[in-house]
C-alpha atoms as a PDB file:
ATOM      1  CA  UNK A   1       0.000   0.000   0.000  1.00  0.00           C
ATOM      2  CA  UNK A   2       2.934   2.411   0.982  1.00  0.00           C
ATOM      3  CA  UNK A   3       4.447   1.846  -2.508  1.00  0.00           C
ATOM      4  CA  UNK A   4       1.730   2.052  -4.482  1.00  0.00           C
ATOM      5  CA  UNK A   5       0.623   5.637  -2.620  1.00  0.00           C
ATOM      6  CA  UNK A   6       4.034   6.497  -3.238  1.00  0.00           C
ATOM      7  CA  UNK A   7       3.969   5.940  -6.792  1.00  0.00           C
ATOM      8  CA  UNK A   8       0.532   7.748  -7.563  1.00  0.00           C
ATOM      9  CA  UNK A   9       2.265  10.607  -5.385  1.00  0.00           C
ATOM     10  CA  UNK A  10       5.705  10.655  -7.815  1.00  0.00           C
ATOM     11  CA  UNK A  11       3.280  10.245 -10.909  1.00  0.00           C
ATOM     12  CA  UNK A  12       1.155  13.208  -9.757  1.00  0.00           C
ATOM     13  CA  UNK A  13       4.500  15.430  -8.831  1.00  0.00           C
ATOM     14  CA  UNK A  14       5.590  15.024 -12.382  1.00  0.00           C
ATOM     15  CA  UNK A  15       2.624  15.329 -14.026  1.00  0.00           C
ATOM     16  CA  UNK A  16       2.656  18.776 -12.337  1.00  0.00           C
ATOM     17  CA  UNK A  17       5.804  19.635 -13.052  1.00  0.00           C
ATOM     18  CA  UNK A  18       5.567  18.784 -16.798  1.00  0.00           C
ATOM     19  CA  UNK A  19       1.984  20.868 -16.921  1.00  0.00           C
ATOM     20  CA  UNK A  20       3.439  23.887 -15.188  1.00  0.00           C
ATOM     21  CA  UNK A  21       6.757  23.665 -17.694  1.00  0.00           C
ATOM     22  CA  UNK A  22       4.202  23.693 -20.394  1.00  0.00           C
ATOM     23  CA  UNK A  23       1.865  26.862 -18.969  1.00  0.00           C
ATOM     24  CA  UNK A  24       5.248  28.773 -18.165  1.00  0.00           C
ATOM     25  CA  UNK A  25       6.023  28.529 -22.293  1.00  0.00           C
ATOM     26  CA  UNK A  26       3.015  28.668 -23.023  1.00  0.00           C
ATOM     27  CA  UNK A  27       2.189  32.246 -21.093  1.00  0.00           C
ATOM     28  CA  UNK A  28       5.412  34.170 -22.619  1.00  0.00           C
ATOM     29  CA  UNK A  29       4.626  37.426 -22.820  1.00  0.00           C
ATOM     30  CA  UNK A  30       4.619  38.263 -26.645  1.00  0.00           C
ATOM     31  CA  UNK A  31       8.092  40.537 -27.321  1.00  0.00           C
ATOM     32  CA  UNK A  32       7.980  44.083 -26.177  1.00  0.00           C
ATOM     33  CA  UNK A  33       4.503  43.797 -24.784  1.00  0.00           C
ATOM     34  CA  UNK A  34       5.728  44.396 -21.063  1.00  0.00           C
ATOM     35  CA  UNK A  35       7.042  47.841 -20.199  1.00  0.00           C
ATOM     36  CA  UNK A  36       8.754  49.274 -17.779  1.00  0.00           C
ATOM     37  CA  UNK A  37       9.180  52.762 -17.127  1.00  0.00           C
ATOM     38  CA  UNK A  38      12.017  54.299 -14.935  1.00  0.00           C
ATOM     39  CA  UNK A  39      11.150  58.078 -13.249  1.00  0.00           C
ATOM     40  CA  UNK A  40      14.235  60.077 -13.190  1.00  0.00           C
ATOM     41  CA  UNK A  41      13.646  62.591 -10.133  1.00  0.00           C
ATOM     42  CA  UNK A  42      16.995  64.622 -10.685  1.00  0.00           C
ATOM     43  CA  UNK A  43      16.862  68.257 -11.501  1.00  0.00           C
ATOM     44  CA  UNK A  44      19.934  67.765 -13.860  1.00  0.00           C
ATOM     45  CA  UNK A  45      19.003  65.905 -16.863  1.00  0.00           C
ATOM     46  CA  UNK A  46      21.092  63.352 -18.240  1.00  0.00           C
ATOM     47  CA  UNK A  47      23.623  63.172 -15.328  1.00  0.00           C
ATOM     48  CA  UNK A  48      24.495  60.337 -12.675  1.00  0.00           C
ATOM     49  CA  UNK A  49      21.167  59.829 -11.822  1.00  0.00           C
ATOM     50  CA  UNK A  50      19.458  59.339 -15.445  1.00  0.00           C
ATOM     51  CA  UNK A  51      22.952  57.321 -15.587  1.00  0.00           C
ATOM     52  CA  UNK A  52      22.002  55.351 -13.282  1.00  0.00           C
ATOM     53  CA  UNK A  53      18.523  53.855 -14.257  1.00  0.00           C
ATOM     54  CA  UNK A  54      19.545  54.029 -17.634  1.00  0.00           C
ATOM     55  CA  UNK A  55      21.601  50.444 -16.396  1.00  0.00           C
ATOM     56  CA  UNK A  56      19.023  49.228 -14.436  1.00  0.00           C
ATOM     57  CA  UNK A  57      16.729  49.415 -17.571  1.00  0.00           C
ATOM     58  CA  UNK A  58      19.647  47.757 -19.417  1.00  0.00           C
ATOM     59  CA  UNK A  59      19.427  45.107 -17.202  1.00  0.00           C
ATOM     60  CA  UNK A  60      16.272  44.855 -16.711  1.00  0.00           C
ATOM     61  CA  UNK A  61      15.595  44.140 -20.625  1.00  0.00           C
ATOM     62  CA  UNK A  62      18.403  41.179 -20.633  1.00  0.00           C
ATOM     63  CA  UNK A  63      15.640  39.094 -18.856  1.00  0.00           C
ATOM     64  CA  UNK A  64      13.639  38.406 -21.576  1.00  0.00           C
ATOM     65  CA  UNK A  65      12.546  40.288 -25.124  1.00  0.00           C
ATOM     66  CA  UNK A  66       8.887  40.961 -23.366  1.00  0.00           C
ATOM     67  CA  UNK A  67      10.852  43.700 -21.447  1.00  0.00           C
ATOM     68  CA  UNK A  68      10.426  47.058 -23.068  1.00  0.00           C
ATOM     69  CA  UNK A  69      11.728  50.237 -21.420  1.00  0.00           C
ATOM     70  CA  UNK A  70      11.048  53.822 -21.226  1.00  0.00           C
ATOM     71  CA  UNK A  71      12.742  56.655 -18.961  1.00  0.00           C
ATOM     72  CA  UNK A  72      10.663  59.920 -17.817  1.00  0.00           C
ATOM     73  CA  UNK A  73      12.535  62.813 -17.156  1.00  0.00           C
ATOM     74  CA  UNK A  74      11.068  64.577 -14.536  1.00  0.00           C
ATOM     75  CA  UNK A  75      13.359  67.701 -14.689  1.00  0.00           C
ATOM     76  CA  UNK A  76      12.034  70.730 -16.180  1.00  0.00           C
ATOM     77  CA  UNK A  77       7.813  69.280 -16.539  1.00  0.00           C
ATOM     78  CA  UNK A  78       5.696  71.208 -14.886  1.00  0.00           C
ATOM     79  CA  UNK A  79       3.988  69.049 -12.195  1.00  0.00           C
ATOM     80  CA  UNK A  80       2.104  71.846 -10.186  1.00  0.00           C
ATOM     81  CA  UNK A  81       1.545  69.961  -6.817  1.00  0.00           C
ATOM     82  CA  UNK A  82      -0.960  73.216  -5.708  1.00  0.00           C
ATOM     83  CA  UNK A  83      -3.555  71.608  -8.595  1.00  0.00           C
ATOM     84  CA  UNK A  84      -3.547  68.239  -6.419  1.00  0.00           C
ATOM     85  CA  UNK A  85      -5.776  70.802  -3.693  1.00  0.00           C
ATOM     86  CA  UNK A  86      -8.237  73.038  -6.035  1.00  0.00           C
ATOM     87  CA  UNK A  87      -4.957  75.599  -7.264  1.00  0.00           C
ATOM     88  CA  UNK A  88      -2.495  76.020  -9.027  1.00  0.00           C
ATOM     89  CA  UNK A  89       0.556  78.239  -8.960  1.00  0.00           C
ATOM     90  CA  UNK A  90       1.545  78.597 -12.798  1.00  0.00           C
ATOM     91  CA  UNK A  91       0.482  79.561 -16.153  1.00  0.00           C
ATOM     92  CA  UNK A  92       2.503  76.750 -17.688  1.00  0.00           C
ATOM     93  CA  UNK A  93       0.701  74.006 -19.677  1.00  0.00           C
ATOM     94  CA  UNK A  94       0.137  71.093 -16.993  1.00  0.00           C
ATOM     95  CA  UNK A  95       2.542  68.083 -17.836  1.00  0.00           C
ATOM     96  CA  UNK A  96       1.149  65.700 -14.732  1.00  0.00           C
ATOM     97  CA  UNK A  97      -1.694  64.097 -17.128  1.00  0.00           C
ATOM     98  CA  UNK A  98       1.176  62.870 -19.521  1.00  0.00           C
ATOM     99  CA  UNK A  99       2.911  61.515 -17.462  1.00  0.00           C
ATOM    100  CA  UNK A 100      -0.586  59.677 -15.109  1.00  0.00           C
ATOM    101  CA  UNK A 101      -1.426  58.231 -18.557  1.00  0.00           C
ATOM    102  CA  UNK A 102       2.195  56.617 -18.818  1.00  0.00           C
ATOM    103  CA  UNK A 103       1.941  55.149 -15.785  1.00  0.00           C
ATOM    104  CA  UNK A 104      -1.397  53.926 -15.960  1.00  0.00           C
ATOM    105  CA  UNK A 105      -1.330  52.358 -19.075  1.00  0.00           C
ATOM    106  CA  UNK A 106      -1.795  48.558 -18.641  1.00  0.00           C
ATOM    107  CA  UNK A 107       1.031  47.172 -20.611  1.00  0.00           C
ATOM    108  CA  UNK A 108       3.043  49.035 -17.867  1.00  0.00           C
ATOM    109  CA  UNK A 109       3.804  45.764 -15.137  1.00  0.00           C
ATOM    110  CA  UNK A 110       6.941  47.984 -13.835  1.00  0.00           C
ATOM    111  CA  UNK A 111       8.143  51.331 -12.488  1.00  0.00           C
ATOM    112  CA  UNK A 112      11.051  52.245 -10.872  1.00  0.00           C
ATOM    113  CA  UNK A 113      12.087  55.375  -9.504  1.00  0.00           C
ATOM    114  CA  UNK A 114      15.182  56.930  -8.652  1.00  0.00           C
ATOM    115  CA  UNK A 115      16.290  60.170  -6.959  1.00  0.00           C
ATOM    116  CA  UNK A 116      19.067  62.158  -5.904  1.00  0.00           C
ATOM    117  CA  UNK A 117      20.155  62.734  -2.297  1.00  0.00           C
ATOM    118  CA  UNK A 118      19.453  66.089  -1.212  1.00  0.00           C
ATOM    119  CA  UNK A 119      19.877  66.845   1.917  1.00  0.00           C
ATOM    120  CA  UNK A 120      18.243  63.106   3.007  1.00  0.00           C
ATOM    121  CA  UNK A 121      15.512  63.351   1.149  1.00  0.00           C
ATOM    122  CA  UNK A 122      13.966  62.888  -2.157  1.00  0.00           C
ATOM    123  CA  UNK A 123      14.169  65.406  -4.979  1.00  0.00           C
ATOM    124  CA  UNK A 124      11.405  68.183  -5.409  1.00  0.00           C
ATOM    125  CA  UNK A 125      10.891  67.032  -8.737  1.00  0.00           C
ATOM    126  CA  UNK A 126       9.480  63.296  -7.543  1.00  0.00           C
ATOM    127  CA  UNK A 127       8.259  65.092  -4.424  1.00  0.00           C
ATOM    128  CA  UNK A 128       6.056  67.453  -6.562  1.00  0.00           C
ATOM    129  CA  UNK A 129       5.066  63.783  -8.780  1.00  0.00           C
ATOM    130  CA  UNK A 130       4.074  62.133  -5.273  1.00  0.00           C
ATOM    131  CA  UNK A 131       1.901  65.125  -4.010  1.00  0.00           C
ATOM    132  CA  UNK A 132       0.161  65.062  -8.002  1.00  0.00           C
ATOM    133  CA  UNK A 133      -0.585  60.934  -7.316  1.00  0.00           C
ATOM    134  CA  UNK A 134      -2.741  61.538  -4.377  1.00  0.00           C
ATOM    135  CA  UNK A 135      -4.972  61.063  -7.633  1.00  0.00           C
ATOM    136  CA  UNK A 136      -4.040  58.011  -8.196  1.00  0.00           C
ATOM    137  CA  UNK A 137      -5.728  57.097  -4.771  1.00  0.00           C
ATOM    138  CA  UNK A 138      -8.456  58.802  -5.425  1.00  0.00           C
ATOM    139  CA  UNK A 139      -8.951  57.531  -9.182  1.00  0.00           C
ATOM    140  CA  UNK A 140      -8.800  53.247  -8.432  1.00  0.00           C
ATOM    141  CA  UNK A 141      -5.292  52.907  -7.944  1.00  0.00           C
ATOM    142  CA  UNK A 142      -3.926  52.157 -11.094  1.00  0.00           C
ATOM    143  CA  UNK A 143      -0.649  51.085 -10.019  1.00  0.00           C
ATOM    144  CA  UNK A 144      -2.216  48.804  -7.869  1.00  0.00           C
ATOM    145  CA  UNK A 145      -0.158  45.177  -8.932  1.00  0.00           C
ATOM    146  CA  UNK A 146       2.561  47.256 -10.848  1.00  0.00           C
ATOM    147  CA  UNK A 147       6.287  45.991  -9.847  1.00  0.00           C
ATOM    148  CA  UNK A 148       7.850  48.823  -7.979  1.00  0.00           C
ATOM    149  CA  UNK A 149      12.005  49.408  -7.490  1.00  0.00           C
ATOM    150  CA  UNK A 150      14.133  52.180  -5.769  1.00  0.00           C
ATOM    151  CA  UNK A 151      17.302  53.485  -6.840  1.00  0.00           C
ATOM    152  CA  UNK A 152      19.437  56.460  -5.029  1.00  0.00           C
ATOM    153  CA  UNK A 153      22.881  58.311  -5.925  1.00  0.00           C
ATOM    154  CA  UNK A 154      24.365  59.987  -3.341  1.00  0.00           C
ATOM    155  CA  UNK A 155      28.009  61.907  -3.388  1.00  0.00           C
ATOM    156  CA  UNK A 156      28.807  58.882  -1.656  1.00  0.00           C
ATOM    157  CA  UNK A 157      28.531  55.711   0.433  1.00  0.00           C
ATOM    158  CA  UNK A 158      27.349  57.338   3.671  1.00  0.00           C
ATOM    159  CA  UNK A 159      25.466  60.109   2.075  1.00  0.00           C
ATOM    160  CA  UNK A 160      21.658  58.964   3.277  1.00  0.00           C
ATOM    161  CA  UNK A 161      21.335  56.670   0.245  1.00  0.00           C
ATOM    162  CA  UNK A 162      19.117  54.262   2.294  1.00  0.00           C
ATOM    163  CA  UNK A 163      16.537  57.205   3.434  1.00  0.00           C
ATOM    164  CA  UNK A 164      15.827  58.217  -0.213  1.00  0.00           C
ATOM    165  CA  UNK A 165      14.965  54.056  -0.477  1.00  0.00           C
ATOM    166  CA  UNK A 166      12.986  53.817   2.523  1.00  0.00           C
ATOM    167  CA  UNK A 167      11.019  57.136   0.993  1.00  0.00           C
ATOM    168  CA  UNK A 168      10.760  55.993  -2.242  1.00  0.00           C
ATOM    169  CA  UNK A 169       9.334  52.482  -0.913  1.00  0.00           C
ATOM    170  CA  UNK A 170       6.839  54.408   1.229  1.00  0.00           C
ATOM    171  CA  UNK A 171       5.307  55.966  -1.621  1.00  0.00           C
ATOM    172  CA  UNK A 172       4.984  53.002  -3.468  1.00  0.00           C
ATOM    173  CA  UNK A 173       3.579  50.900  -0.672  1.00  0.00           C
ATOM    174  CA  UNK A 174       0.751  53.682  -0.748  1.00  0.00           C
ATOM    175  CA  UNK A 175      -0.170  52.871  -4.291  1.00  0.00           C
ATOM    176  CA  UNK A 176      -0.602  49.287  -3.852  1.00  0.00           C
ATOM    177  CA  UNK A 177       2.615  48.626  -5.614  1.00  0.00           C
ATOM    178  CA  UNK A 178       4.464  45.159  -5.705  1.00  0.00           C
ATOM    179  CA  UNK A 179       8.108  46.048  -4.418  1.00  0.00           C
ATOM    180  CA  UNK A 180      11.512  44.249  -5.071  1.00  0.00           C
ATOM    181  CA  UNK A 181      14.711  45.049  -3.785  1.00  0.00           C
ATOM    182  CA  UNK A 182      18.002  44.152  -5.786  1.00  0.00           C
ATOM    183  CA  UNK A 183      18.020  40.698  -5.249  1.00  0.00           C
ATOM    184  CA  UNK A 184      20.900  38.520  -4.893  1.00  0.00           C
ATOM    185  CA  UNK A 185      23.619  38.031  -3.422  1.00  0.00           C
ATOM    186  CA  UNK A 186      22.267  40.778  -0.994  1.00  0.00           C
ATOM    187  CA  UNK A 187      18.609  41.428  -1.070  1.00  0.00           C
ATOM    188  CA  UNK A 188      18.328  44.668  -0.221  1.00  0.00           C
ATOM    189  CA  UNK A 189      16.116  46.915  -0.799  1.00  0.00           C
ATOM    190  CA  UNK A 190      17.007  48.870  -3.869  1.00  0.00           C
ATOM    191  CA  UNK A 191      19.703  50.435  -5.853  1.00  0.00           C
ATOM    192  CA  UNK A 192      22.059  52.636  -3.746  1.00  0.00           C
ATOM    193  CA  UNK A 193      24.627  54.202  -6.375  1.00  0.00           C
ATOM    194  CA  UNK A 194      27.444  56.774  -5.586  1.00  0.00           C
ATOM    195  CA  UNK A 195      28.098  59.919  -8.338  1.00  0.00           C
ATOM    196  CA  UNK A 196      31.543  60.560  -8.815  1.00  0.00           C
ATOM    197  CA  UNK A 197      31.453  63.782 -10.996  1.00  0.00           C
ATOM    198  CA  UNK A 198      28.636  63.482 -13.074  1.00  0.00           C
ATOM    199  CA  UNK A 199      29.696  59.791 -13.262  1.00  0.00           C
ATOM    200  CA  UNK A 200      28.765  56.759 -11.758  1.00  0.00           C
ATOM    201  CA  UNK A 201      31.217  54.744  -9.093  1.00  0.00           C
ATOM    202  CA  UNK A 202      33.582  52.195 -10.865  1.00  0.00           C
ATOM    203  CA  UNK A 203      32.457  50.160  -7.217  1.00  0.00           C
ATOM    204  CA  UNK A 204      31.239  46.996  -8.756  1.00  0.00           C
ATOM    205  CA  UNK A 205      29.200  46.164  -5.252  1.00  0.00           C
ATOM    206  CA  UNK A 206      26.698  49.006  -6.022  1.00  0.00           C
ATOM    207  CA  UNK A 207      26.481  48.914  -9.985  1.00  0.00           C
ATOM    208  CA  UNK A 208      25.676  45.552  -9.414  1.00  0.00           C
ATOM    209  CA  UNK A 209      22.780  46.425  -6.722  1.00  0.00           C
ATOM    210  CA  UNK A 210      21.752  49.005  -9.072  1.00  0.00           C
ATOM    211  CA  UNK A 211      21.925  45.672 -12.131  1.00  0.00           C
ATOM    212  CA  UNK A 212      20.091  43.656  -9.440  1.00  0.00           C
ATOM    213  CA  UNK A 213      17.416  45.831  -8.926  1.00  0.00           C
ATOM    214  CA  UNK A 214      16.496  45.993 -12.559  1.00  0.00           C
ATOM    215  CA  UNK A 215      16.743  42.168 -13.147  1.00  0.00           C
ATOM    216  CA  UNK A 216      14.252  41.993 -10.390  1.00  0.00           C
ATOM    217  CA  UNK A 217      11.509  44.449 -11.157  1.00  0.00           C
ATOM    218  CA  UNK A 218      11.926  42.837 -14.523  1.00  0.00           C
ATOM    219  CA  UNK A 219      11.745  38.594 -13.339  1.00  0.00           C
ATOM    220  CA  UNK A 220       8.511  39.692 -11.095  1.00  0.00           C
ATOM    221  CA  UNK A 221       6.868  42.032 -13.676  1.00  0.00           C
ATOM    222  CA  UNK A 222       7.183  39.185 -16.742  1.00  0.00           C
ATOM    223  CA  UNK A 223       5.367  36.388 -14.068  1.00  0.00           C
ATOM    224  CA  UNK A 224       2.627  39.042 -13.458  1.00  0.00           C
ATOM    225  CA  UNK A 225       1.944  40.104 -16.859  1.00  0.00           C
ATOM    226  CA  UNK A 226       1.981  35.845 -17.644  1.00  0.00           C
ATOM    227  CA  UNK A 227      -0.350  35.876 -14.844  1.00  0.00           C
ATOM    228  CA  UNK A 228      -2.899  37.780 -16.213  1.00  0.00           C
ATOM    229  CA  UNK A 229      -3.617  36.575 -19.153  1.00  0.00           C
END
């Protein structure tokens, strides 16, 4: 009786194993068809920081042709926070509804942010996003289920890299994100990333959390967008 239990139990296990192998071919996402978007929170366009997520995207898209990648700028848009409360402060055309309809599109499974240190916290430009997204709360949550990832640069290693992370996770946590941290060897919690003069550290240890993070908002956001099909 013991065998014969144990070989409908080995004969189930791989039956399982060969239908799961088949769904997970089965369900890969067609090329290109899941984005990911990095938000690039620096006032200085095109420097350490853009530098920065610009790898992580490149990493991001060596997990698999589904990966498709996009950076947003965030310096110079005009993301009036005083319209998020009934006002608004400038003439300026209003860029915050380009930029909600980026996010919020579904083939978006992935978003990662990244900001400079300033002072310990996060840069106006994202600030001035986050106070703009209290929409997003109030509009269904549309990045509800999106994969989330945080990335700092700081002038260097002690320079409050984690605080912009914790920050950046907090925010995401309040949109019902999914969040990764760089995955392995270390499984933190993000990207932390020191500038060196406009350029990024030759330190291999946080390129490669900055890599890892990538890889992993990437891995998570292919099984969702498998998922929901």
């Amino acid at each position: 009786m013991k065998n014969m239990n144990r070989r409908l139990f080995l004969g189930a296990a791989a039956l399982s194993a060969a239908s799961l192998s088949t769904l997970s071919k089965a369900a890969e996402p067609a090329a290109g068809s899941v984005r990911i978007i990095g938000l690039v929170g620096s006032l200085r366009k095109g420097k350490s920081t853009y530098k920065a997520m610009e790898l992580a995207l490149e990493s991001a898209k060596t997990v698999s042709p589904a990966i498709a990648t996009e950076i947003i700028e965030l310096s110079g848009l005009n993301l009036d926070p005083y319209i998020a409360v009934g006002a608004k402060s400038s003439d300026r055309p209003d860029d915050f509804p380009t930029v909600r309809e980026k996010l919020a599109a579904p083939d978006v499974h992935g978003v990662m942010m990244a900001s400079p240190v300033y002072m310990g916290i996060v840069s106006s430009p994202l600030k001035e996003l986050f106070e703009r997204m209290v929409a997003f709360r109030q509009g269904g949550f549309p990045l509800r289920n999106k994969v989330g990832g945080a990335i700092a640069v700081g002038a260097g290693r002690n320079t409050g890299v984690e605080l912009i992370l914790q920050q950046l996770i907090m925010f995401m946590l309040s949109q019902g994100m999914v969040l990764v941290g760089d995955g392995k060897p270390g499984d933190h919690w993000g990207g932390t990333m020191q500038s060196q003069g406009d350029e990024l550290s030759k330190d291999e240890g946080s390129l490669n959390t900055v890599r890892g993070v990538g890889k992993r908002v990437a891995e998570i956001a292919l099984r969702l967008a498998a998922s929901a099909k």
